[in-house]
C-alpha atoms as a PDB file:
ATOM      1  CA  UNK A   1       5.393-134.181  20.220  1.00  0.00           C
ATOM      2  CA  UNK A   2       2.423-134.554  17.692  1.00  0.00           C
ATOM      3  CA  UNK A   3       2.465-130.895  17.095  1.00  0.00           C
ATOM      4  CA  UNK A   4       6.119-130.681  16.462  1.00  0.00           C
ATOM      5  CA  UNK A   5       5.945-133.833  14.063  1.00  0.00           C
ATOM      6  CA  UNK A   6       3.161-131.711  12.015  1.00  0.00           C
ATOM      7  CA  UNK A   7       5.593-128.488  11.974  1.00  0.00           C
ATOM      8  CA  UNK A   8       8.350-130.454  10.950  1.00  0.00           C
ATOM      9  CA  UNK A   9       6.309-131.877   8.330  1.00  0.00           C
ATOM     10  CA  UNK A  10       5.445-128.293   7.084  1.00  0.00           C
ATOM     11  CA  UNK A  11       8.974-127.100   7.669  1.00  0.00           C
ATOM     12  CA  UNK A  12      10.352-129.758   5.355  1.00  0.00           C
ATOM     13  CA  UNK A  13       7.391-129.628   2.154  1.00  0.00           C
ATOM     14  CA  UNK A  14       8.417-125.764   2.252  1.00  0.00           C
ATOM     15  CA  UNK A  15      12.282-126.339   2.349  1.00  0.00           C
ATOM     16  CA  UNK A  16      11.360-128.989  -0.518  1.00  0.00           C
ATOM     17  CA  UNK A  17       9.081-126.372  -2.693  1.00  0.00           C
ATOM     18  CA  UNK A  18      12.280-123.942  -1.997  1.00  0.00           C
ATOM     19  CA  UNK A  19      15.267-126.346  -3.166  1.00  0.00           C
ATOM     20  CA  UNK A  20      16.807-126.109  -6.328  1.00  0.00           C
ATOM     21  CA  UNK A  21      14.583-128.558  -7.903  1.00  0.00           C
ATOM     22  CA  UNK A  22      11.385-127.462  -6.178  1.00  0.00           C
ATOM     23  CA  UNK A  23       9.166-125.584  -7.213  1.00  0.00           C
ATOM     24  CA  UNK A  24       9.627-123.182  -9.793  1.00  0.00           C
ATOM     25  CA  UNK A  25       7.038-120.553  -8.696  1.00  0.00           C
ATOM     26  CA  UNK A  26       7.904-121.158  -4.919  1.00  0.00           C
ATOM     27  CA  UNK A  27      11.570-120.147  -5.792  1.00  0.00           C
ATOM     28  CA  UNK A  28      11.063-117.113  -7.335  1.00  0.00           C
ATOM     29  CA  UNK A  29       8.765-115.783  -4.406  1.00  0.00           C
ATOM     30  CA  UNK A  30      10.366-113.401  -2.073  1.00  0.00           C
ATOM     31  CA  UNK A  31       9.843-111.800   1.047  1.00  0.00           C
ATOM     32  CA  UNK A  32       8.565-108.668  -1.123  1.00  0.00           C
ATOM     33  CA  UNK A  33       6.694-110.493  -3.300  1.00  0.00           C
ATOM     34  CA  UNK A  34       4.609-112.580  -0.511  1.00  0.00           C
ATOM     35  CA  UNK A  35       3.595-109.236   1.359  1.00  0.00           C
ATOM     36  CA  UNK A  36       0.172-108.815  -0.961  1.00  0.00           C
ATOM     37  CA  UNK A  37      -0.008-112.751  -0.104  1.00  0.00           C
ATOM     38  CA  UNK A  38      -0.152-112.196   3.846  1.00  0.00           C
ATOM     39  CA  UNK A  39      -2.627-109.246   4.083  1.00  0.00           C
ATOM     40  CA  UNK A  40      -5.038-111.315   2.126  1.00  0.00           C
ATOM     41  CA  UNK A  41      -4.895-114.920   3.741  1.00  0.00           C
ATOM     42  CA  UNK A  42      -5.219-112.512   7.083  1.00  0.00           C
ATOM     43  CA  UNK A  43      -8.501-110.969   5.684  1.00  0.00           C
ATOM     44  CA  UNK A  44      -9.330-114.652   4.624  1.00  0.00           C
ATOM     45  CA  UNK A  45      -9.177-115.832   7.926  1.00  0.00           C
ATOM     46  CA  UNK A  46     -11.039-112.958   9.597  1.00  0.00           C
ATOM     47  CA  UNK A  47     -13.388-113.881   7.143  1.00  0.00           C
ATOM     48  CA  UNK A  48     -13.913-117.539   8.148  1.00  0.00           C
ATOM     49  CA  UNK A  49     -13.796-116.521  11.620  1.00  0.00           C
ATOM     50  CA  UNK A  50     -16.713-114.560  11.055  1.00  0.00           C
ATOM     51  CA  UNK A  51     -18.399-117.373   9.351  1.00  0.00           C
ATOM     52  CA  UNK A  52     -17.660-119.662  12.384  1.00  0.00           C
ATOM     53  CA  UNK A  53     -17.232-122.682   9.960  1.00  0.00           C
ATOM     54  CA  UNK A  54     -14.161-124.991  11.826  1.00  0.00           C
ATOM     55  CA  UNK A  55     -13.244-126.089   8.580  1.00  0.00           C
ATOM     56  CA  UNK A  56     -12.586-122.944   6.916  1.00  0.00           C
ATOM     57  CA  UNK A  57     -11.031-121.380   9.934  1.00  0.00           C
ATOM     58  CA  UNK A  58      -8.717-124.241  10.020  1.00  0.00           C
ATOM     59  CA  UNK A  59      -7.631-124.240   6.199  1.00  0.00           C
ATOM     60  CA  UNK A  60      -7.704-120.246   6.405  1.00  0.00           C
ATOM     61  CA  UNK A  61      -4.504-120.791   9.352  1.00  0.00           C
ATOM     62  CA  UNK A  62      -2.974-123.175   7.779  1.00  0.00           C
ATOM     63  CA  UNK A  63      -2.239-120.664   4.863  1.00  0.00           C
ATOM     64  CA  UNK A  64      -1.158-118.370   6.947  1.00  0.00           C
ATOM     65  CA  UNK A  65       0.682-121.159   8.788  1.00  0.00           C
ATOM     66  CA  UNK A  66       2.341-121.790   5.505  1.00  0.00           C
ATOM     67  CA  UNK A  67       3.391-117.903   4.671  1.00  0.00           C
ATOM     68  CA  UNK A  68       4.822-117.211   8.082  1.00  0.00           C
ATOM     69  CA  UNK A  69       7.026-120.729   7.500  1.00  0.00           C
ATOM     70  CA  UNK A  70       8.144-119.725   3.706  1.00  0.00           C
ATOM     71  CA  UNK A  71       9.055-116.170   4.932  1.00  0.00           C
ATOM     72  CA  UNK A  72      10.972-117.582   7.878  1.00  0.00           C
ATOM     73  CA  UNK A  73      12.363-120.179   5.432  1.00  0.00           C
ATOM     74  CA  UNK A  74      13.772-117.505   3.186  1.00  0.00           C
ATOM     75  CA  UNK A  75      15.514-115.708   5.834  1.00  0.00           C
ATOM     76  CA  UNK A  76      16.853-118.933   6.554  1.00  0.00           C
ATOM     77  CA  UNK A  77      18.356-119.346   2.964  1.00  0.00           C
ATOM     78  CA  UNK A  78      19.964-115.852   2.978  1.00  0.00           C
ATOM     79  CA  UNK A  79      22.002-116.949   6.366  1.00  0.00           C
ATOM     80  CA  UNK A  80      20.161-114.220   8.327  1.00  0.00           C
ATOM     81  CA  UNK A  81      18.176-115.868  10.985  1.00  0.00           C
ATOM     82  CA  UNK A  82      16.549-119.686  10.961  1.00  0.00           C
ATOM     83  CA  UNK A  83      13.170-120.631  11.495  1.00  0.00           C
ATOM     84  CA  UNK A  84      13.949-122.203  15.103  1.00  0.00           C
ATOM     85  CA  UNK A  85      15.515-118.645  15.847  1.00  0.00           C
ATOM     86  CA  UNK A  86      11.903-117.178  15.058  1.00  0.00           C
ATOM     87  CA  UNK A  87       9.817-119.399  17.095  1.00  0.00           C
ATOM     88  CA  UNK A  88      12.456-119.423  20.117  1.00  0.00           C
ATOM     89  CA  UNK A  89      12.749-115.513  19.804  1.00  0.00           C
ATOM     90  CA  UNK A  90       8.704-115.410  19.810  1.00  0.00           C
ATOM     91  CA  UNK A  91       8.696-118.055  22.979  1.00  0.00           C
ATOM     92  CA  UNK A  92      11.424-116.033  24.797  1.00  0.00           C
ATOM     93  CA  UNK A  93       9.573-113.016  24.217  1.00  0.00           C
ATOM     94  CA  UNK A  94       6.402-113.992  25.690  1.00  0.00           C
ATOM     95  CA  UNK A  95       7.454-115.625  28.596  1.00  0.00           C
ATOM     96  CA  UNK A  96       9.561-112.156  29.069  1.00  0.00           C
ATOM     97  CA  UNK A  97       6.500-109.668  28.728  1.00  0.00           C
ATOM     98  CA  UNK A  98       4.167-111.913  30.823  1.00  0.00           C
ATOM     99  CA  UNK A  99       6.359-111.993  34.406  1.00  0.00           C
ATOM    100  CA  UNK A 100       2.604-112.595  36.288  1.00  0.00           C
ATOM    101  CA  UNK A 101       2.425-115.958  34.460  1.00  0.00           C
ATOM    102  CA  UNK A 102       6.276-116.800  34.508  1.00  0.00           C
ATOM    103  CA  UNK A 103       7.477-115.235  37.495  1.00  0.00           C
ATOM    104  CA  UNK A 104       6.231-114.086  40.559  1.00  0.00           C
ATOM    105  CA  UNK A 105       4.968-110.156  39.692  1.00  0.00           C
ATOM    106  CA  UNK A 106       0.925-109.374  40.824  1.00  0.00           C
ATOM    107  CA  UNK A 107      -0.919-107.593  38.380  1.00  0.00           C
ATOM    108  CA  UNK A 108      -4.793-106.894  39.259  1.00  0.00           C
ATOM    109  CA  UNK A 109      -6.241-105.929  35.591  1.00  0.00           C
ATOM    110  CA  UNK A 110      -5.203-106.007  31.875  1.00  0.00           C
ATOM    111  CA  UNK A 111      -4.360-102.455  31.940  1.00  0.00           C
ATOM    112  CA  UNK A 112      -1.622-103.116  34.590  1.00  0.00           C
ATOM    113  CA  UNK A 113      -0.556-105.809  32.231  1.00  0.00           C
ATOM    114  CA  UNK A 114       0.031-103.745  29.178  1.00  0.00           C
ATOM    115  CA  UNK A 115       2.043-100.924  31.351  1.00  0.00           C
ATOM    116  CA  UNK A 116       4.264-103.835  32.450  1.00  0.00           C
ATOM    117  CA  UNK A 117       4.721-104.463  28.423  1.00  0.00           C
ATOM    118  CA  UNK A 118       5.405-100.836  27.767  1.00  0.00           C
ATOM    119  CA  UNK A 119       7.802-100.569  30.388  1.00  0.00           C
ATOM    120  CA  UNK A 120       9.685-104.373  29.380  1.00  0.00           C
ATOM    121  CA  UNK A 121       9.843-103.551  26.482  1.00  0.00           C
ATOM    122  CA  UNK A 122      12.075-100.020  27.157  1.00  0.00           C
ATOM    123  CA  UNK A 123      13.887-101.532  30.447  1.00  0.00           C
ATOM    124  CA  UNK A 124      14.870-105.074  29.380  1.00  0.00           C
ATOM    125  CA  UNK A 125      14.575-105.575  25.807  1.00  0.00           C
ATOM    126  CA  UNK A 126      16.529-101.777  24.747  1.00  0.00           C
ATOM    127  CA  UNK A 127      13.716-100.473  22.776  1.00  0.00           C
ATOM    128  CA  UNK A 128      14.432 -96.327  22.811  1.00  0.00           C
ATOM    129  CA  UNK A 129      11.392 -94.921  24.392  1.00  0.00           C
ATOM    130  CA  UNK A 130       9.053 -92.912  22.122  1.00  0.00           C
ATOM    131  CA  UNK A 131       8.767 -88.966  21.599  1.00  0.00           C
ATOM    132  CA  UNK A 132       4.994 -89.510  21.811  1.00  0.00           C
ATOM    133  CA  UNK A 133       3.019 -92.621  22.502  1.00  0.00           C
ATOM    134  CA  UNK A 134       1.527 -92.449  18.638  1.00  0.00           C
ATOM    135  CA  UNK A 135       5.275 -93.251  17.799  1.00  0.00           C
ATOM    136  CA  UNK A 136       4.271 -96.798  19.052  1.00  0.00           C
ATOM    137  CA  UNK A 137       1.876 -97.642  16.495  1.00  0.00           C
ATOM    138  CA  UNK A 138       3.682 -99.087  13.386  1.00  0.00           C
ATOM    139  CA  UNK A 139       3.136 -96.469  10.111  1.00  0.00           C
ATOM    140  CA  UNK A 140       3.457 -99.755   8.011  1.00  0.00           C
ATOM    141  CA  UNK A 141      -0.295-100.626   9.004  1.00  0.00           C
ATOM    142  CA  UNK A 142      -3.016-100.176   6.954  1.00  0.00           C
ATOM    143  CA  UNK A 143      -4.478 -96.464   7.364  1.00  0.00           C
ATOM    144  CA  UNK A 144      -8.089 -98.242   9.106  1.00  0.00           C
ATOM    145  CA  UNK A 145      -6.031-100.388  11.560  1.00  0.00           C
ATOM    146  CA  UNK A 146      -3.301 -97.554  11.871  1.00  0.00           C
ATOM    147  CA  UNK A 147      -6.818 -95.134  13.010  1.00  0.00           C
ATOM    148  CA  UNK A 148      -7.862 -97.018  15.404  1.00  0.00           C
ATOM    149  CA  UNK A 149      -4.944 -97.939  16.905  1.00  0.00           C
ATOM    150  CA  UNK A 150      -3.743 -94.011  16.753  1.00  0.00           C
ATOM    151  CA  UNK A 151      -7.280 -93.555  18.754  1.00  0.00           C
ATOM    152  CA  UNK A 152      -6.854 -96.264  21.079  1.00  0.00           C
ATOM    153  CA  UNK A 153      -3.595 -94.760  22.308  1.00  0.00           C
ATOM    154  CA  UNK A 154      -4.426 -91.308  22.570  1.00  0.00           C
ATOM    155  CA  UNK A 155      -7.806 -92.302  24.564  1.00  0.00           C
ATOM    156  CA  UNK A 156      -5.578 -94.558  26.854  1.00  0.00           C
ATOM    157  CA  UNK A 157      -3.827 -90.853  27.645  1.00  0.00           C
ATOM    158  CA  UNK A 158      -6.747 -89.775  28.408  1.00  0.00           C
ATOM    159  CA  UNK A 159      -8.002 -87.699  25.322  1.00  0.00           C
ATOM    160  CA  UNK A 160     -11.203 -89.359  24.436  1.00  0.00           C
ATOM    161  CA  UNK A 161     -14.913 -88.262  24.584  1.00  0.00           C
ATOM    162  CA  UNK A 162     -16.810 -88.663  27.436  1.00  0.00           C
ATOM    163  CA  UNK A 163     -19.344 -90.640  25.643  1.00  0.00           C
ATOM    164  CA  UNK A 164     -20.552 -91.642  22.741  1.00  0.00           C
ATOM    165  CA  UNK A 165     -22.978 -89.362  22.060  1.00  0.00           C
ATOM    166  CA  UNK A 166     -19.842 -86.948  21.115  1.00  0.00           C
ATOM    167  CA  UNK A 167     -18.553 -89.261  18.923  1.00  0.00           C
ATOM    168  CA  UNK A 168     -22.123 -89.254  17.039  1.00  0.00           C
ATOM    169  CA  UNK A 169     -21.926 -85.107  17.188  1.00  0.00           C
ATOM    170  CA  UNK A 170     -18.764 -85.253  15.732  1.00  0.00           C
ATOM    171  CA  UNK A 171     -19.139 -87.301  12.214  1.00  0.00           C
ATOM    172  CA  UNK A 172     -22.494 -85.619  11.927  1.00  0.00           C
ATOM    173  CA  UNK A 173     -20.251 -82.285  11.970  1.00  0.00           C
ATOM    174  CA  UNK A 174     -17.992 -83.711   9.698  1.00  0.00           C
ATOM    175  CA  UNK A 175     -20.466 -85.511   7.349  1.00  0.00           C
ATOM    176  CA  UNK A 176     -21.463 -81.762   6.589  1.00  0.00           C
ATOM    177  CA  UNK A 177     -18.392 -80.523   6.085  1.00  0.00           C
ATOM    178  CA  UNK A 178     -18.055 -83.012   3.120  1.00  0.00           C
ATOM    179  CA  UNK A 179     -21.051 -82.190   2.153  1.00  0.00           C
ATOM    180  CA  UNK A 180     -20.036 -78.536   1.746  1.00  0.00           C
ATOM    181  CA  UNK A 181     -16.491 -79.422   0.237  1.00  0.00           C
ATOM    182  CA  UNK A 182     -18.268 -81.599  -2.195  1.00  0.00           C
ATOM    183  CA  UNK A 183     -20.369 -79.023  -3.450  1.00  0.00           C
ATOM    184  CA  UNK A 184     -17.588 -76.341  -3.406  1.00  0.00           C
ATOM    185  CA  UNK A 185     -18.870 -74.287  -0.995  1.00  0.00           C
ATOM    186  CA  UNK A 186     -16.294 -74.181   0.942  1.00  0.00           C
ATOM    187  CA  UNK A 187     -14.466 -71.986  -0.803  1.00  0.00           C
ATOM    188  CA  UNK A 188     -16.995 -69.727  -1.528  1.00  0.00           C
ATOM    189  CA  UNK A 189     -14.948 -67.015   0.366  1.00  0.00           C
ATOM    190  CA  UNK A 190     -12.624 -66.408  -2.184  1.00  0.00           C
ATOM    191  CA  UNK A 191     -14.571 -64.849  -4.684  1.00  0.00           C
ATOM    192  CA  UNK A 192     -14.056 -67.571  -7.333  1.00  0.00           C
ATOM    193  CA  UNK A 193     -15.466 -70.793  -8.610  1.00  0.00           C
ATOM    194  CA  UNK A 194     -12.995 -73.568  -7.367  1.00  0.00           C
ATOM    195  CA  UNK A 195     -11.289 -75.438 -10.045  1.00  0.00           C
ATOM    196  CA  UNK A 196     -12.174 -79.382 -10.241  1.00  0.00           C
ATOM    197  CA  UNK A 197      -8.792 -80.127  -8.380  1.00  0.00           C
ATOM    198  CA  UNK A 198      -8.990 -77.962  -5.634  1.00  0.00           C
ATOM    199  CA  UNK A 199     -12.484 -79.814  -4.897  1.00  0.00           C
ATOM    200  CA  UNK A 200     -11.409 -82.869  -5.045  1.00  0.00           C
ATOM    201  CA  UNK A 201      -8.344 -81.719  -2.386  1.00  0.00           C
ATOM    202  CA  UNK A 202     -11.261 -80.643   0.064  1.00  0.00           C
ATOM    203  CA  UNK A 203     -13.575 -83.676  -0.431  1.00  0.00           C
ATOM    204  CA  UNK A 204     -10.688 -85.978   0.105  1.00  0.00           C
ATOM    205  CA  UNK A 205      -9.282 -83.734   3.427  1.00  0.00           C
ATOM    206  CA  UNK A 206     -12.973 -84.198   4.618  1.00  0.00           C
ATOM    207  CA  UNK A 207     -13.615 -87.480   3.801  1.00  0.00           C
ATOM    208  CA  UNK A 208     -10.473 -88.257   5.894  1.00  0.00           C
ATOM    209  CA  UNK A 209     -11.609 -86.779   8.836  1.00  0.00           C
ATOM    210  CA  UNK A 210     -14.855 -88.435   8.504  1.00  0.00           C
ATOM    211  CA  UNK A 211     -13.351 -92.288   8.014  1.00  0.00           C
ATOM    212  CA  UNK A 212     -11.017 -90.982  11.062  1.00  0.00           C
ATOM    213  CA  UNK A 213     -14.269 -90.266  12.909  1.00  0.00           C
ATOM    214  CA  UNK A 214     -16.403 -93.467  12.073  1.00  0.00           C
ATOM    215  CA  UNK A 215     -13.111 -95.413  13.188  1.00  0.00           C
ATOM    216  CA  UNK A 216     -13.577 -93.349  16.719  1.00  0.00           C
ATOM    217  CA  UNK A 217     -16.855 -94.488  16.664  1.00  0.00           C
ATOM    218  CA  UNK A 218     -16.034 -98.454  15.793  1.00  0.00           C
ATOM    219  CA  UNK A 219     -13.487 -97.986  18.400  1.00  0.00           C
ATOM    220  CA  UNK A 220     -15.904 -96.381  21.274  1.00  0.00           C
ATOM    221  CA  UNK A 221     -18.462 -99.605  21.195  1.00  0.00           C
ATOM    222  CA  UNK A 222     -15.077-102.263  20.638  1.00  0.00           C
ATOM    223  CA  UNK A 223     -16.058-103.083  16.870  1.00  0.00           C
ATOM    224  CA  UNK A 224     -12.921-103.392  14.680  1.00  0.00           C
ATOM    225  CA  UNK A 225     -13.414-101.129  11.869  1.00  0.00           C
ATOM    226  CA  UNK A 226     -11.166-103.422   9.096  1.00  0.00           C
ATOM    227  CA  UNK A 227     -13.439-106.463  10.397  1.00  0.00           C
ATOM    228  CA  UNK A 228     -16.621-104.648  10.314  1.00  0.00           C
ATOM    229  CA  UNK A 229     -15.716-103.076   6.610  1.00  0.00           C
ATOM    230  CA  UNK A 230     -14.908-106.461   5.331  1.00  0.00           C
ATOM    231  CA  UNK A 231     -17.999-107.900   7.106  1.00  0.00           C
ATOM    232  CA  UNK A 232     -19.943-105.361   4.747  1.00  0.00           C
ATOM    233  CA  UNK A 233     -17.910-105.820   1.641  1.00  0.00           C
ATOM    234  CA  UNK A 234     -19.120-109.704   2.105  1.00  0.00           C
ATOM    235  CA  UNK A 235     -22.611-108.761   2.282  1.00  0.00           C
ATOM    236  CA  UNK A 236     -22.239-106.743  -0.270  1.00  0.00           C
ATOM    237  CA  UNK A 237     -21.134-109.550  -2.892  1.00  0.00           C
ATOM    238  CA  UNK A 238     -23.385-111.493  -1.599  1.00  0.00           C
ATOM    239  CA  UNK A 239     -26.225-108.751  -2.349  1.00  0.00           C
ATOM    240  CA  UNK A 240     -24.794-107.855  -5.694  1.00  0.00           C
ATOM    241  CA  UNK A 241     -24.546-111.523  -6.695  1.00  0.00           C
ATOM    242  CA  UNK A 242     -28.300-112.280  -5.951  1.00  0.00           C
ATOM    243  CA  UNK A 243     -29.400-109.145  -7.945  1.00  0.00           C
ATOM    244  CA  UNK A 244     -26.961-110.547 -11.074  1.00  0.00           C
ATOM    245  CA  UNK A 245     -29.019-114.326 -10.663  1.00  0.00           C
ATOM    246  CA  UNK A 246     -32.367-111.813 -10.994  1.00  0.00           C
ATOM    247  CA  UNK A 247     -31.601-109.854 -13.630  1.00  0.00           C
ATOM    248  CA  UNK A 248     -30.093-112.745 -15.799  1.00  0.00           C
ATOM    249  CA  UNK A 249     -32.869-114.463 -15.081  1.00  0.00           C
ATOM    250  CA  UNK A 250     -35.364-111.691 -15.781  1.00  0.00           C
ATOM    251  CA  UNK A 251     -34.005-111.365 -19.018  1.00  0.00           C
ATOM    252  CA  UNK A 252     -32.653-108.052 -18.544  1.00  0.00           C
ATOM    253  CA  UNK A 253     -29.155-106.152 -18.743  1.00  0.00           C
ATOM    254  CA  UNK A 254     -27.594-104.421 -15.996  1.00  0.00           C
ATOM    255  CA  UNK A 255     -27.653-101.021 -17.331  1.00  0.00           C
ATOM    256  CA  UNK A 256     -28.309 -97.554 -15.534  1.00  0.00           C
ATOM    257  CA  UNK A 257     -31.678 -97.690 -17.376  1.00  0.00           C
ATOM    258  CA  UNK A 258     -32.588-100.246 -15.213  1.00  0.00           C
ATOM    259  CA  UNK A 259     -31.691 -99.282 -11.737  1.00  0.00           C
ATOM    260  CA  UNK A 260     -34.833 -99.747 -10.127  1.00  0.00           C
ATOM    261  CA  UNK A 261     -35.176-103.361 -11.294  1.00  0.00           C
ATOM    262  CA  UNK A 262     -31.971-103.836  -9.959  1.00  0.00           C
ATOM    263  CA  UNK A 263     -33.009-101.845  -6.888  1.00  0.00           C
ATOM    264  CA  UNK A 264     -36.095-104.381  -6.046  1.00  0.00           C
ATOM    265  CA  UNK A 265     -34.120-107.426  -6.157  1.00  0.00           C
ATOM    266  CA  UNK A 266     -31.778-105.507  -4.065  1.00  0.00           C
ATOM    267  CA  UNK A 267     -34.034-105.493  -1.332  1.00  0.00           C
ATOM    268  CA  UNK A 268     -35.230-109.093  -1.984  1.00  0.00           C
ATOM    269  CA  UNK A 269     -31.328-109.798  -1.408  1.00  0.00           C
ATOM    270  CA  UNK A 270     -31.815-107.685   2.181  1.00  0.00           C
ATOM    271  CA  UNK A 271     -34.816-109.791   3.146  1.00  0.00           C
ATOM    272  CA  UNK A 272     -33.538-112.884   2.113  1.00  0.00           C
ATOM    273  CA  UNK A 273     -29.959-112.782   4.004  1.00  0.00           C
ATOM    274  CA  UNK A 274     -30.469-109.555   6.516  1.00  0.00           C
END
């Protein structure tokens, strides 16, 4: 009961924010206009997880507690579903997919599990079965997730490296393949320098297929590629800040001219928070 006092309480501050004397800003919002909003509380939270502070994690899902409710809400207002429809259709659903919980099915691993979702899904809930198993990963993801999840279902088929060490072979391959398209050398067959364009075609073809290959890598040793980029772009603020402090407090302006200033306090900034 205490938790569904506290979603009540949250169900009714949003339907207040949404009401004709709410909220102004909170009125206008739409299910379009919140999408920017829900990738970046996710990323939030990932962040906080990764900083293993309780107190951020637990402010970082309540926002997204709060954008799942006001979508849900708005849905509501347009007569299309309600928010109790969401959570029972979410509840329904689990208890559905997980029959060696609920019901009286024997599964012996996790992979038997997800071929009993697979198969639920197509035999009791009417989804059409897919042309290929890469049909099952959603094209609305972003292209890092939507990698490794293409990866993770092509290796479940059975079309994955034997072992890492091909995975290493392979974005060494293609780190010199960018090299080469970077440099134009690639098209040094036909008999012509290649215009700026067609360069920049090849670089970004081959810097494709090297991202594609570092997610295969990420994937291979179970590191999420979107957390482990965000982990980086965190130290990397972090870095970039601390060489800022230095340089304002060296007296000096942060100019090309200066790079290997910048460049010591850079590796201060490593040694200080590896």
């Amino acid at each position: 009961m205490k938790n569904e006092s506290a979603f009540k309480g949250l169900y009714d501050i949003v339907a207040r924010l949404r009401a004709p004397d709410g909220c102004p800003w909170d009125r206008e919002q739409t299910p379009a206009s919140l999408r920017g909003d829900l990738i970046e509380e996710t990323y939030e939270c990932l962040e906080a997880i990764d900083e293993k502070e309780p107190g951020h994690i637990r402010e970082e899902l309540g926002d997204l507690f709060l954008l799942v409710t006001m979508l849900s809400y708005m849905h509501e207002q347009e007569g299309l579903f309600t928010v109790d429809d969401v959570l029972r259709g979410i509840s329904e659903k689990l208890v559905r997919r997980h029959p060696h919980v609920f019901g009286d099915v024997k599964v012996r691993d996790s992979a038997e599990v997800l071929n009993n979702w697979a198969r639920i899904k197509v035999e009791q809930e009417g989804r059409k079965p897919k042309e290929s198993i890469l049909d099952e990963v959603s094209r609305a993801l972003p292209p890092l997730d939507r990698a490794e999840k293409l990866q993770k279902k092509a290796a479940k088929a059975g079309f994955d490296w034997p072992d890492v060490r091909g995975v290493i072979e392979k974005i060494e391959e293609e780190l010199k393949e960018t090299v080469s398209a970077i440099s134009g050398q690639g098209h040094e067959h036909s008999g012509s320098n290649p215009s700026e364009e067609a360069v920049r075609e090849a670089a970004e073809a081959e810097l494709g297929d090297l991202l594609f290959s570092v997610v295969n890598l990420c994937r291979y040793v179970k590191v999420a590629p979107s957390v482990a980029l965000q982990r980086a772009n965190v130290k990397f603020v972090k870095r970039f800040t601390y060489v800022e402090k230095r340089m304002q407090e060296a007296g000096e302006a942060m100019i090309p001219e200066n790079l290997g200033l910048m460049d010591r306090y850079w590796e201060e900034a490593k040694r200080d928070s590896p």
